[in-house]
N, C-alpha and C. Protein backbone atom coordinates (compact mmCIF):
# COMPACT_ATOMS: atom_id res chain seq x y z
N UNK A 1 11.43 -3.81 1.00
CA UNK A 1 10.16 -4.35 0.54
C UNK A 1 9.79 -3.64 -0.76
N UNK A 2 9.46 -4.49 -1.65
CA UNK A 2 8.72 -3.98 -3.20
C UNK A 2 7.74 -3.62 -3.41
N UNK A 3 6.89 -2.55 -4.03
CA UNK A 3 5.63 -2.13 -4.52
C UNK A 3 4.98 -3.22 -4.70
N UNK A 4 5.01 -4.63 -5.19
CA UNK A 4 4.75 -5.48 -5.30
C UNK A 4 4.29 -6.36 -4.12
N UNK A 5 5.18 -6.47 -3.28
CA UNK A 5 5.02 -7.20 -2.11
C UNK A 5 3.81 -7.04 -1.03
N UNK A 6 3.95 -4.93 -1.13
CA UNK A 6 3.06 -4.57 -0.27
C UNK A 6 1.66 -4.77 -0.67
N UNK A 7 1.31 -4.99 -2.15
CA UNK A 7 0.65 -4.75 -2.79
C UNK A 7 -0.27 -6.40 -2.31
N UNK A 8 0.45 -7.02 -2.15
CA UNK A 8 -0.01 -8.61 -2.30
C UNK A 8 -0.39 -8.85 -1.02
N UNK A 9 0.16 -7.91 -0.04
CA UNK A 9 -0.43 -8.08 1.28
C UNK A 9 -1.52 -6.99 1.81
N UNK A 10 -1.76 -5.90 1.48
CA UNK A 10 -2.48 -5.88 0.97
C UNK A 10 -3.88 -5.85 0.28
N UNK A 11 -3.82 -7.08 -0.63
CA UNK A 11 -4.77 -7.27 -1.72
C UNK A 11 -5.66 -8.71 -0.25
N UNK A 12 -4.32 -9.28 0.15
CA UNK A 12 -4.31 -10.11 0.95
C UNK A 12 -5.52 -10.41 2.40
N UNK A 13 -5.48 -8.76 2.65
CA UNK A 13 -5.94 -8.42 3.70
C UNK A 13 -7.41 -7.51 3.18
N UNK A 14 -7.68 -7.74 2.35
CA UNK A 14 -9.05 -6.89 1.64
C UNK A 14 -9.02 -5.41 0.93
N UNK A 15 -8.13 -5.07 0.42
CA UNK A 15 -8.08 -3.70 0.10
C UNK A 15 -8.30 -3.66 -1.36
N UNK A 16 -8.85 -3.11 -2.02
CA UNK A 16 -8.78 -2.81 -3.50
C UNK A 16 -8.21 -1.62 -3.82
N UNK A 17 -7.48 -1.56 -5.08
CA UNK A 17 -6.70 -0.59 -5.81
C UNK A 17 -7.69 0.00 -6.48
N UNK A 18 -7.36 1.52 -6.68
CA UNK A 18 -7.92 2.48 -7.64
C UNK A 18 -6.68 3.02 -7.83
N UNK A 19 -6.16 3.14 -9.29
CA UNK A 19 -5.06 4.18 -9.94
C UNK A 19 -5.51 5.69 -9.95
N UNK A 20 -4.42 5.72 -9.47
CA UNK A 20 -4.63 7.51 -8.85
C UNK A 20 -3.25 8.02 -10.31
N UNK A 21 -2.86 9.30 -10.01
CA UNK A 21 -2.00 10.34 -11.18
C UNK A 21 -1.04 9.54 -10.74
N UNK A 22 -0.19 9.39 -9.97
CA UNK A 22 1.46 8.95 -9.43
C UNK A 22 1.54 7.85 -8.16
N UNK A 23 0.55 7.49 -7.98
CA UNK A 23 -0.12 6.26 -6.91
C UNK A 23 -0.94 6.10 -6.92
N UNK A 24 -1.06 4.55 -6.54
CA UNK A 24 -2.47 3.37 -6.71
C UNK A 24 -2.67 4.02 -4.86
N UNK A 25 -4.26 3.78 -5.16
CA UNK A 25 -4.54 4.24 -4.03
C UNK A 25 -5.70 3.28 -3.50
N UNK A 26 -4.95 1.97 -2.26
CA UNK A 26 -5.81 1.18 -1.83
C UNK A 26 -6.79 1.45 -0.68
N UNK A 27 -8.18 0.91 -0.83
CA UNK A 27 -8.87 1.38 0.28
C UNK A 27 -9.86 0.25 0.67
N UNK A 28 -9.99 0.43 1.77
CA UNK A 28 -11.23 -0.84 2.49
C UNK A 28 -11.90 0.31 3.29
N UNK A 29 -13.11 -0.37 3.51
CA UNK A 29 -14.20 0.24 4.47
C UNK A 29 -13.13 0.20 6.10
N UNK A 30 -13.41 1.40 6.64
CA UNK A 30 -13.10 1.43 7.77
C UNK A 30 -11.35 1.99 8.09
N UNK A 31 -10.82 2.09 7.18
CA UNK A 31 -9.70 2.78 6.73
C UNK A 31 -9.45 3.76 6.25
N UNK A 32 -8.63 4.93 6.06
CA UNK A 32 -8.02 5.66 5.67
C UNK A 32 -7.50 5.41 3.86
N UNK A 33 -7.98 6.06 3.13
CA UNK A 33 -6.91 6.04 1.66
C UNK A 33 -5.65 5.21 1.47
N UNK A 34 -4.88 4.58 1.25
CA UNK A 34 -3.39 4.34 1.18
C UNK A 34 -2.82 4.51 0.20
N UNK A 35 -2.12 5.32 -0.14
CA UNK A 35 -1.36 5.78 -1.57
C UNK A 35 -0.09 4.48 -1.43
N UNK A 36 0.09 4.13 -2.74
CA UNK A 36 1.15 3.53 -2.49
C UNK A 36 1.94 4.03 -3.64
N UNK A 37 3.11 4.72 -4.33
CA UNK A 37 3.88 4.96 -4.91
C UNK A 37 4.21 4.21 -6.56
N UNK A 38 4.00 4.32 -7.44
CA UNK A 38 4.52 3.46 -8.48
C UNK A 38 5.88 3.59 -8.91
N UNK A 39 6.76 2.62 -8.45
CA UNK A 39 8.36 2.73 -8.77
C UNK A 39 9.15 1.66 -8.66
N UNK A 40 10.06 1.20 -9.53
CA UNK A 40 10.67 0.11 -9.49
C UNK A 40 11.50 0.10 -8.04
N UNK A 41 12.16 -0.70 -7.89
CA UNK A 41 12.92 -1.28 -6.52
C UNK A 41 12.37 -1.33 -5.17
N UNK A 42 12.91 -1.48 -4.13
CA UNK A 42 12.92 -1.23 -3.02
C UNK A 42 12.05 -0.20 -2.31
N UNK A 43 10.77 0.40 -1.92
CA UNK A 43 10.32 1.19 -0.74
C UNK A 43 10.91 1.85 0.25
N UNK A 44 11.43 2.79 0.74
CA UNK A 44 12.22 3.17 1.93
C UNK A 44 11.60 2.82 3.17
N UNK A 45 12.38 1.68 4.04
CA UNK A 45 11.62 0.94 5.20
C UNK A 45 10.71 1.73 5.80
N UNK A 46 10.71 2.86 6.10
CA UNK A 46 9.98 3.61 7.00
C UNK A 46 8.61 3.98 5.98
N UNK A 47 9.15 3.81 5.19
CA UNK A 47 7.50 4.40 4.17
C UNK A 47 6.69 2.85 3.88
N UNK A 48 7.06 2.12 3.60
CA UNK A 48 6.97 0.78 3.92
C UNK A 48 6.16 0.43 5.34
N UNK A 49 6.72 0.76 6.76
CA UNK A 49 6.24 0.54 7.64
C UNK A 49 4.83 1.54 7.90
N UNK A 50 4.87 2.67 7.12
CA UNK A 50 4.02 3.84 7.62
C UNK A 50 2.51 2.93 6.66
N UNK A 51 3.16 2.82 5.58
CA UNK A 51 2.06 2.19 4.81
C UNK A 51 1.41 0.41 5.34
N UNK A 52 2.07 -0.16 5.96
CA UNK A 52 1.64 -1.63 6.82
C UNK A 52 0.72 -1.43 8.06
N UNK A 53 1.22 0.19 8.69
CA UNK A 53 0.88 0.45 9.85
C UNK A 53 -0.45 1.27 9.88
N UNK A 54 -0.98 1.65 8.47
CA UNK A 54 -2.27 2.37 7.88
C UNK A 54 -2.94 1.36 7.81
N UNK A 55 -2.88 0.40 7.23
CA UNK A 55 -3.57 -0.71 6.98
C UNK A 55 -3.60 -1.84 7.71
N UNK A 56 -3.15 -2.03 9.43
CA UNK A 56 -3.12 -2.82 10.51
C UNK A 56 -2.58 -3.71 10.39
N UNK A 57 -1.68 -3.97 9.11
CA UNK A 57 -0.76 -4.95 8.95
C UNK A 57 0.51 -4.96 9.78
N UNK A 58 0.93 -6.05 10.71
CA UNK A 58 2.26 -6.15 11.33
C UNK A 58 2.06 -5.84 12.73
């Protein structure tokens, strides 16, 4: 999964971005922070899932 992808789901599900130093950092009321990484390719599945699973996605 892409920085992109997660990003769109997400944006999808109500979260807004604030740019942080080395990650966008999405947040909604009732949640936790979510850093998400800025980097081309692929996410490592598990960081991917940790970040879907912060945000009640899946």
């Amino acid at each position: 999964m892409t920085k992109t992808e997660i990003e769109k789901l997400l944006k999808k599900h109500g979260f807004k971005m604030k740019a942080g130093s080395r990650h966008d950092i999405w947040k909604k009321a009732g949640f936790p922070p979510i850093p998400v990484a800025r980097h081309k390719g692929d996410i490592p599945k598990g960081t991917a899932n940790k970040i879907l699973k912060e945000a009640g996605i899946k």
